[in-house]
N, C-alpha and C. Protein backbone atom coordinates (compact mmCIF):
# COMPACT_ATOMS: atom_id res chain seq x y z
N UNK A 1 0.65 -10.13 -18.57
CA UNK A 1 1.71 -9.59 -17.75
C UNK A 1 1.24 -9.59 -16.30
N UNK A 2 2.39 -9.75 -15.26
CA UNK A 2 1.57 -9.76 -13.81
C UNK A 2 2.25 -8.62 -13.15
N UNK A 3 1.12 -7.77 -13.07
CA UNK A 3 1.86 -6.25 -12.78
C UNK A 3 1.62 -6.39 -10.67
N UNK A 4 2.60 -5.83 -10.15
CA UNK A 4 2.09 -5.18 -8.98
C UNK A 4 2.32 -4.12 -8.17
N UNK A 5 0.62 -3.70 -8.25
CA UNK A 5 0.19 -2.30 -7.46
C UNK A 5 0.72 -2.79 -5.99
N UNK A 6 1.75 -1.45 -5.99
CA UNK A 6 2.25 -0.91 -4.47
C UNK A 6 1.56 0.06 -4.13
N UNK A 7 0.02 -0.17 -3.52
CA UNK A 7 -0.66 0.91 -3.04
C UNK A 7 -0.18 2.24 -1.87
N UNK A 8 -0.58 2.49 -1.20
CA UNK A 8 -0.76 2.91 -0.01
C UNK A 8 -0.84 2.80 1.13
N UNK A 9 0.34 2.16 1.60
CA UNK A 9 0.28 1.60 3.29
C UNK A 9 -0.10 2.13 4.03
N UNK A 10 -1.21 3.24 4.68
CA UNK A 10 -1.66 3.16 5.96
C UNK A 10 -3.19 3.02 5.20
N UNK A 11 -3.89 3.25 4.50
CA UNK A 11 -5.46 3.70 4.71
C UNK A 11 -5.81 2.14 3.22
N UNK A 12 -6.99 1.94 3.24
CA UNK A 12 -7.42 0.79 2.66
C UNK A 12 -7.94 1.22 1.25
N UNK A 13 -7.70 0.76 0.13
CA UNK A 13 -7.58 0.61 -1.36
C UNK A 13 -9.16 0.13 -1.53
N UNK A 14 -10.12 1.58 -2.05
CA UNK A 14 -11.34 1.17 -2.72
C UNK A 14 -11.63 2.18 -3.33
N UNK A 15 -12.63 1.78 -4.31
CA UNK A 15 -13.11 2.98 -5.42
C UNK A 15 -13.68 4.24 -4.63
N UNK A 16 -14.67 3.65 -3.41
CA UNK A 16 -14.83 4.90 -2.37
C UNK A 16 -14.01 4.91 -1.33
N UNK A 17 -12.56 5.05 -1.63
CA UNK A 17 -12.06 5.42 -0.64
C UNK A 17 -12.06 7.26 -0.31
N UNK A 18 -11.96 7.52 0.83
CA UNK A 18 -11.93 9.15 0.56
C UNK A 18 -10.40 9.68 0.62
N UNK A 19 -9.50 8.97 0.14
CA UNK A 19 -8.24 9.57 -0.45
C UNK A 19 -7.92 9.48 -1.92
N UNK A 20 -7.93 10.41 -2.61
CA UNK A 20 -7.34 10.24 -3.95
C UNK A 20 -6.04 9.38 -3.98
N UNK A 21 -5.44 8.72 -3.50
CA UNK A 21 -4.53 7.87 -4.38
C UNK A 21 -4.58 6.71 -4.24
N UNK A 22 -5.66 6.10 -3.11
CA UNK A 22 -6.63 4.88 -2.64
C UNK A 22 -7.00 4.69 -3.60
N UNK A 23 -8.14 5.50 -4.14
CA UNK A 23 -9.59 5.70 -5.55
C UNK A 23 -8.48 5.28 -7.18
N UNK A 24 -7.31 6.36 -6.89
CA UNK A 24 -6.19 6.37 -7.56
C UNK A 24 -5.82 4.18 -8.26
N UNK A 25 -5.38 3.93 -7.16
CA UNK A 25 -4.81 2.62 -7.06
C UNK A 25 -5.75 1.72 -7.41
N UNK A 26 -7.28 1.89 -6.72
CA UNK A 26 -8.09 0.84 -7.21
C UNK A 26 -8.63 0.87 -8.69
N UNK A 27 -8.87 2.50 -9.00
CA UNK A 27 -8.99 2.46 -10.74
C UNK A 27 -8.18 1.68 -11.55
N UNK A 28 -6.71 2.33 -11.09
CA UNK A 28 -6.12 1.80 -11.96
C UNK A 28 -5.38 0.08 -12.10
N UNK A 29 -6.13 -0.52 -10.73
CA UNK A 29 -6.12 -1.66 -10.40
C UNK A 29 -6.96 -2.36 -11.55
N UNK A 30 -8.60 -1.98 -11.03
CA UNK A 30 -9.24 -2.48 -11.97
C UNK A 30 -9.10 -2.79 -13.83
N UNK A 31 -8.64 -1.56 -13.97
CA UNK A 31 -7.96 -1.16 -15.72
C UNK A 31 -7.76 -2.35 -15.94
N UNK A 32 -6.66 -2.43 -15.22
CA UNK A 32 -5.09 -3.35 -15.89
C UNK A 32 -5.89 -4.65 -16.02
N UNK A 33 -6.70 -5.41 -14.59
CA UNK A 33 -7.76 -6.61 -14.67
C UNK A 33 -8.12 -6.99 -15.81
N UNK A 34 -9.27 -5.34 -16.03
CA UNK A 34 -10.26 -5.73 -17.51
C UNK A 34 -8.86 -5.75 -19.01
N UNK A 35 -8.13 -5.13 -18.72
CA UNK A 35 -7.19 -5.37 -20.09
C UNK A 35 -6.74 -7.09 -20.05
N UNK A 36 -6.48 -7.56 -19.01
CA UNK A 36 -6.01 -8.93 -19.03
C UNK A 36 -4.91 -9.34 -18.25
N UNK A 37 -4.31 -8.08 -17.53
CA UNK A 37 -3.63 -8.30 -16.95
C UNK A 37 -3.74 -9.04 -15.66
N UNK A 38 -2.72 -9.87 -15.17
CA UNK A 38 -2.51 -10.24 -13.44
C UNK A 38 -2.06 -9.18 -12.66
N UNK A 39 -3.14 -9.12 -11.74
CA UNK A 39 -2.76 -8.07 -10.62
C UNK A 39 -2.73 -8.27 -9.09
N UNK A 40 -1.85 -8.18 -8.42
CA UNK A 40 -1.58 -8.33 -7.26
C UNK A 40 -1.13 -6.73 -7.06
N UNK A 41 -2.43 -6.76 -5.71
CA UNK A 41 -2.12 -5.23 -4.92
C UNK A 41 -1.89 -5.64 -3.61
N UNK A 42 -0.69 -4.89 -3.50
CA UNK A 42 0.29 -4.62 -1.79
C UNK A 42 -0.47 -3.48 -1.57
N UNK A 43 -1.08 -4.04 -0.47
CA UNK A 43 -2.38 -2.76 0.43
C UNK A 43 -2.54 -3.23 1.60
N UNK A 44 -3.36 -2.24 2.59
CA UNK A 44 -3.43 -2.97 3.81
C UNK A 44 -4.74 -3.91 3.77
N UNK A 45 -4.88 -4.79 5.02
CA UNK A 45 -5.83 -5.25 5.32
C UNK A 45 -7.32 -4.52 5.10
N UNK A 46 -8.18 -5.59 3.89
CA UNK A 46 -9.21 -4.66 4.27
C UNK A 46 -9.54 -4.03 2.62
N UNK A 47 -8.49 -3.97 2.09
CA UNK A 47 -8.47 -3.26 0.27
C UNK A 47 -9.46 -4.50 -0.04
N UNK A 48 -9.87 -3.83 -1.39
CA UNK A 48 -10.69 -5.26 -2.00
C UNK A 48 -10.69 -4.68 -3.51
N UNK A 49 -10.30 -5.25 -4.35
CA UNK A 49 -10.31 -4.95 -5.68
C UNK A 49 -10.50 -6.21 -6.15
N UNK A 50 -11.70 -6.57 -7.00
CA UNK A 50 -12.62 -7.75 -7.47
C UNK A 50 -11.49 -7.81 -8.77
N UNK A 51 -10.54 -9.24 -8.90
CA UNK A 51 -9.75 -10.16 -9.60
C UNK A 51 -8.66 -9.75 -9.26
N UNK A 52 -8.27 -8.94 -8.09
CA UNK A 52 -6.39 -8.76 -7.51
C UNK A 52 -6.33 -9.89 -6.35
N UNK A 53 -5.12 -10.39 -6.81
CA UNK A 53 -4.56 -10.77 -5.57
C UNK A 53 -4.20 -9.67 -4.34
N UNK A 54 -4.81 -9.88 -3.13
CA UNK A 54 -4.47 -8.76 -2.23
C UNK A 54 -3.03 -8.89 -1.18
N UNK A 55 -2.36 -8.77 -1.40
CA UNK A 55 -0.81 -9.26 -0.42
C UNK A 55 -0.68 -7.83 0.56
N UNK A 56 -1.03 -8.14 1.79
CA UNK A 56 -0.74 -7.22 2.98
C UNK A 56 0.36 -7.47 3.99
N UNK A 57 1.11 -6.65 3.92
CA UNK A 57 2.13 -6.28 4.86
C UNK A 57 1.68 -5.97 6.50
N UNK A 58 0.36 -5.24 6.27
CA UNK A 58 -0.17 -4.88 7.53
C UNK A 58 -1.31 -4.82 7.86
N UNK A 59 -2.05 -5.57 9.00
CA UNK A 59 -3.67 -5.97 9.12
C UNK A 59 -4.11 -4.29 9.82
N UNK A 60 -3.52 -3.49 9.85
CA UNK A 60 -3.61 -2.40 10.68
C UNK A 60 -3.52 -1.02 9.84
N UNK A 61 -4.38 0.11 9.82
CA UNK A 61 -3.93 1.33 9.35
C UNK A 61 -3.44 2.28 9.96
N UNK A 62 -3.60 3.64 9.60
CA UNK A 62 -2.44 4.53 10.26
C UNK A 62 -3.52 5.06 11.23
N UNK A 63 -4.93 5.02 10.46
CA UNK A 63 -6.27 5.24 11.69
C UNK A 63 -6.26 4.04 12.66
N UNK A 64 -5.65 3.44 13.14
CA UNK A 64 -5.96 2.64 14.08
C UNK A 64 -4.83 2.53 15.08
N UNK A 65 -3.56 2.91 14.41
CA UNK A 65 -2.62 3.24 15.14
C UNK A 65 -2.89 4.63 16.17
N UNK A 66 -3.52 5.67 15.18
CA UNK A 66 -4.02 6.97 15.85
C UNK A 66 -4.75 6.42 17.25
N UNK A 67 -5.63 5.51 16.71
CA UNK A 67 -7.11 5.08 17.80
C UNK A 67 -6.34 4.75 19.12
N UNK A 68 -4.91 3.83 18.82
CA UNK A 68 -4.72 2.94 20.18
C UNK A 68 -3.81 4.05 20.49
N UNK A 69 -2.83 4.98 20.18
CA UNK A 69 -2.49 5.97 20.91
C UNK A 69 -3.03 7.00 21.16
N UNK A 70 -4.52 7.08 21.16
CA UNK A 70 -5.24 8.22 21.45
C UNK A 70 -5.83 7.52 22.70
N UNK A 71 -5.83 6.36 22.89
CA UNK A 71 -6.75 5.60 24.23
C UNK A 71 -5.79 5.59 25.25
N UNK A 72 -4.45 5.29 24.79
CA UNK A 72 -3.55 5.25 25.87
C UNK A 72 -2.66 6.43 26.30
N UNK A 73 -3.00 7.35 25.58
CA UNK A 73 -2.37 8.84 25.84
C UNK A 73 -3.17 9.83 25.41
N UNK A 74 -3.94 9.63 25.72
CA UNK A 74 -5.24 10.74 25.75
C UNK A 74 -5.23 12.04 24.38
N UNK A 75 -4.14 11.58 23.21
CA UNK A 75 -4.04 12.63 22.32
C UNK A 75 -4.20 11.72 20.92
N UNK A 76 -4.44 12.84 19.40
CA UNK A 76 -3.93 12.15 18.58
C UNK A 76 -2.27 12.39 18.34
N UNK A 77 -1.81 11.50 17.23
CA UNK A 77 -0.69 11.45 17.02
C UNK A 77 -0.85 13.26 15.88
N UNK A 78 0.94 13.14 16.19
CA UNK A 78 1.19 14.33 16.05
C UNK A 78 1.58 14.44 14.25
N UNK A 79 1.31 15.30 13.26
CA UNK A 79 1.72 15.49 11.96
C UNK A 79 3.34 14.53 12.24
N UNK A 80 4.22 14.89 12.55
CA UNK A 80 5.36 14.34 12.69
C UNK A 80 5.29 12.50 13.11
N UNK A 81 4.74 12.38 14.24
CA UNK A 81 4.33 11.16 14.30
C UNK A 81 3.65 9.88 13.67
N UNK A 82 2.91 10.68 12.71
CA UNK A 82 1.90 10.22 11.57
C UNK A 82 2.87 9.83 10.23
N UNK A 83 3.98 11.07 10.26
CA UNK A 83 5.14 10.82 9.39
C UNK A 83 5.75 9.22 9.29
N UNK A 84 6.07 9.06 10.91
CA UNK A 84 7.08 8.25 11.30
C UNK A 84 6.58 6.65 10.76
N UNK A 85 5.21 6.87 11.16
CA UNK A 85 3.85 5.68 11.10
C UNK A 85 3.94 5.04 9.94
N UNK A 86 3.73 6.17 9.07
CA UNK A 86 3.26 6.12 7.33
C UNK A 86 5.02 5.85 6.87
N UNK A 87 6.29 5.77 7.25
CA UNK A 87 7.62 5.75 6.96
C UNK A 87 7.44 4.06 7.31
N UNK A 88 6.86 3.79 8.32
CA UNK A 88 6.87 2.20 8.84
C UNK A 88 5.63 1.90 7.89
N UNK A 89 4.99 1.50 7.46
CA UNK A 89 3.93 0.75 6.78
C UNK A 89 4.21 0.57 5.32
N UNK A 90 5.01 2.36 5.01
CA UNK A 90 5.60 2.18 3.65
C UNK A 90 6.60 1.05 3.63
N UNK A 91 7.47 1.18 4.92
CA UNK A 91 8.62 0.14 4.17
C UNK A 91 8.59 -1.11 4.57
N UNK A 92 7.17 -1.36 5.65
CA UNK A 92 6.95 -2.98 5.37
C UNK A 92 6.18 -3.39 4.18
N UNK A 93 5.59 -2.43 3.47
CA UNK A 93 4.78 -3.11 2.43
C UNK A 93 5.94 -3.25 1.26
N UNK A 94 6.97 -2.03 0.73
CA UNK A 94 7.80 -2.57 0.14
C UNK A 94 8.60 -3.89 0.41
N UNK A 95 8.41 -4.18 1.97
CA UNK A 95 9.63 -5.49 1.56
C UNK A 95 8.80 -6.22 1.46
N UNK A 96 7.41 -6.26 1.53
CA UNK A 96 6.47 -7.59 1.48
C UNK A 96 6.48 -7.75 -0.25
N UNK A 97 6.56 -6.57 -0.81
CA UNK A 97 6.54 -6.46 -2.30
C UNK A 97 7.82 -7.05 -3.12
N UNK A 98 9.13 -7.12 -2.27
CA UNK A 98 10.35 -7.81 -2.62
C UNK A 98 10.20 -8.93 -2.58
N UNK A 99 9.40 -9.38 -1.64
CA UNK A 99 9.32 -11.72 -1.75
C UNK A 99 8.70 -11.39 -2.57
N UNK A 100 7.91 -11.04 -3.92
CA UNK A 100 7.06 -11.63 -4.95
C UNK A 100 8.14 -11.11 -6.15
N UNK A 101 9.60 -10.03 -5.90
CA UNK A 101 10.03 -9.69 -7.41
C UNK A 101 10.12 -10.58 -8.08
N UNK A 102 10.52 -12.14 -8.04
CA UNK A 102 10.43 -12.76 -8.93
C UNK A 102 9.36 -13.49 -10.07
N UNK A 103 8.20 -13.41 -9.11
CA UNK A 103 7.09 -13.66 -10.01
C UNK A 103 6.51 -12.35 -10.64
N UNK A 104 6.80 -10.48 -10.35
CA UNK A 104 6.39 -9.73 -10.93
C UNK A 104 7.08 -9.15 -12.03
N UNK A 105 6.57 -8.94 -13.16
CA UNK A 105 7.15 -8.10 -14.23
C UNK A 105 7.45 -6.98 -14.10
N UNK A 106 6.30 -6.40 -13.40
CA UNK A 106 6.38 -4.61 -12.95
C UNK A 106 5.96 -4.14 -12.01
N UNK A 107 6.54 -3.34 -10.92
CA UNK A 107 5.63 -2.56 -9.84
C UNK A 107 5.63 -1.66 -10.50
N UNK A 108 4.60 -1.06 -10.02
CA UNK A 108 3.80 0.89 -10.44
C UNK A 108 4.21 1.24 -8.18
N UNK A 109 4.73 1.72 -8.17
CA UNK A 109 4.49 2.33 -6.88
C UNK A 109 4.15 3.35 -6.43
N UNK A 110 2.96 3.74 -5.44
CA UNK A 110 2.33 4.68 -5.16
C UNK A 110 2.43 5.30 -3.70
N UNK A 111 3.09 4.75 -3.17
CA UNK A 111 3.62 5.27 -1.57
C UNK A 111 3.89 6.68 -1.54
N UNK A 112 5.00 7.06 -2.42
CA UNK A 112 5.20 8.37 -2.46
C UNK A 112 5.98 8.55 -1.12
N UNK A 113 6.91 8.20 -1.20
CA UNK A 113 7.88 8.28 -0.05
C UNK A 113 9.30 8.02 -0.40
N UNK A 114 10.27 8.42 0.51
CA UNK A 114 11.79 8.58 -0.31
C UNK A 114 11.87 6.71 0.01
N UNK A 115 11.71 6.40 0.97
CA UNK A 115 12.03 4.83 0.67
C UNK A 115 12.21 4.40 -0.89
N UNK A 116 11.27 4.51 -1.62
CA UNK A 116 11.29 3.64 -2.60
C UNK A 116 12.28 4.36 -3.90
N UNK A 117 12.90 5.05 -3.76
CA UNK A 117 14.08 5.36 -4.24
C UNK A 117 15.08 4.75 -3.38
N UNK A 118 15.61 5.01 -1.95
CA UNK A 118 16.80 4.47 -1.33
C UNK A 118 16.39 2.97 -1.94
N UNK A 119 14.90 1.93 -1.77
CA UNK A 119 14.58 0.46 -1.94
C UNK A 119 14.75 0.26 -2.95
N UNK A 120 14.96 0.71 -4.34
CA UNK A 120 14.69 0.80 -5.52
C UNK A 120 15.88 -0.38 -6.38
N UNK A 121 17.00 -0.15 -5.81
CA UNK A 121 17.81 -1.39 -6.14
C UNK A 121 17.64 -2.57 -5.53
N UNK A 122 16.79 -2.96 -4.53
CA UNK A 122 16.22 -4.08 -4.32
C UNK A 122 16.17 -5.01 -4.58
N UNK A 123 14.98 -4.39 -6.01
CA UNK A 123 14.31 -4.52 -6.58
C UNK A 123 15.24 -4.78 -8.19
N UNK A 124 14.14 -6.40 -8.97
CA UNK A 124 14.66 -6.53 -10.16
C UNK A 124 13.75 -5.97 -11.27
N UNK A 125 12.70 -5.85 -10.96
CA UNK A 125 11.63 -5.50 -11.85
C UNK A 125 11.68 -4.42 -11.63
C-alpha cells in the first residue's frame, strides 16, 4: 500500500525531533516502511526518514520565518502571528499532498489544523 504521512509543516520530521508529533510522524513513518509499506512524507525541508519518499511544500520552517522577522523588526513573532505562519505551511503542504492523491491510497494527517477538514473533500483518498 502507498500510504502518505502529512507531517507537520513548520518544524522538521526526525526521531530526535524535540516536538512530539515530529518524533510522532517519523515513528510512525518508519513502522509502516518495516511492515512493507510505500511511504511518502509531506514535511518540510530537511525531514529525513531512511526509505520515505520526502515531498516538501516548503524549504523553510516556522523557526526561520521567526529568524528573518526578528532581524528585520527587532522582535519575535507574536503567538498570533506564529498562528497565521503555521495556517500557511499547513495549507501549502496539503495542496502539495493533493498532486500525489492519485498515486496515494491513504493520508494519515497530522497538521492538526481546521484546514484539513474545510481540504478534506479535495481529497479522494
Amino acid at each position: 500500500m502507498k500510504i502518505g504521512i502529512i507531517a507537520t509543516s513548520s518544524k522538521i520530521v526526525s526521531l530526535d525531533a524535540p516536538g512530539g508529533t515530529e518524533v510522532f510522524c517519523a515513528t510512525l513513518t518508519q513502522g509502516l516502511i518495516k511492515l512493507g509499506h510505500e511511504v511518502l512524507l509531506f514535511a518540510t525541508e530537511g525531514s529525513n526518514i531512511e526509505g520515505a519518499k520526502l515531498i516538501v511544500a516548503s524549504d523553510k520552517t516556522q523557526g526561520d520565518v521567526n529568524k528573518l522577522f526578528l532581524s528585520r523588526y527587532g522582535r519575535d513573532l507574536t503567538t498570533e502571528e506564529k498562528s497565521i505562519v503555521d495556517i500557511n505551511f499547513s495549507a501549502r503542504l496539503l495542496l502539495k499532498a493533493k498532486e500525489f492523491d492519485n498515486e496515494v491510497d491513504v493520508f494519515h494527517d497530522n497538521i492538526s489544523s481546521f484546514l484539513t477538514g474545510s481540504l478534506s473533500d479535495l481529497f479522494s483518498s
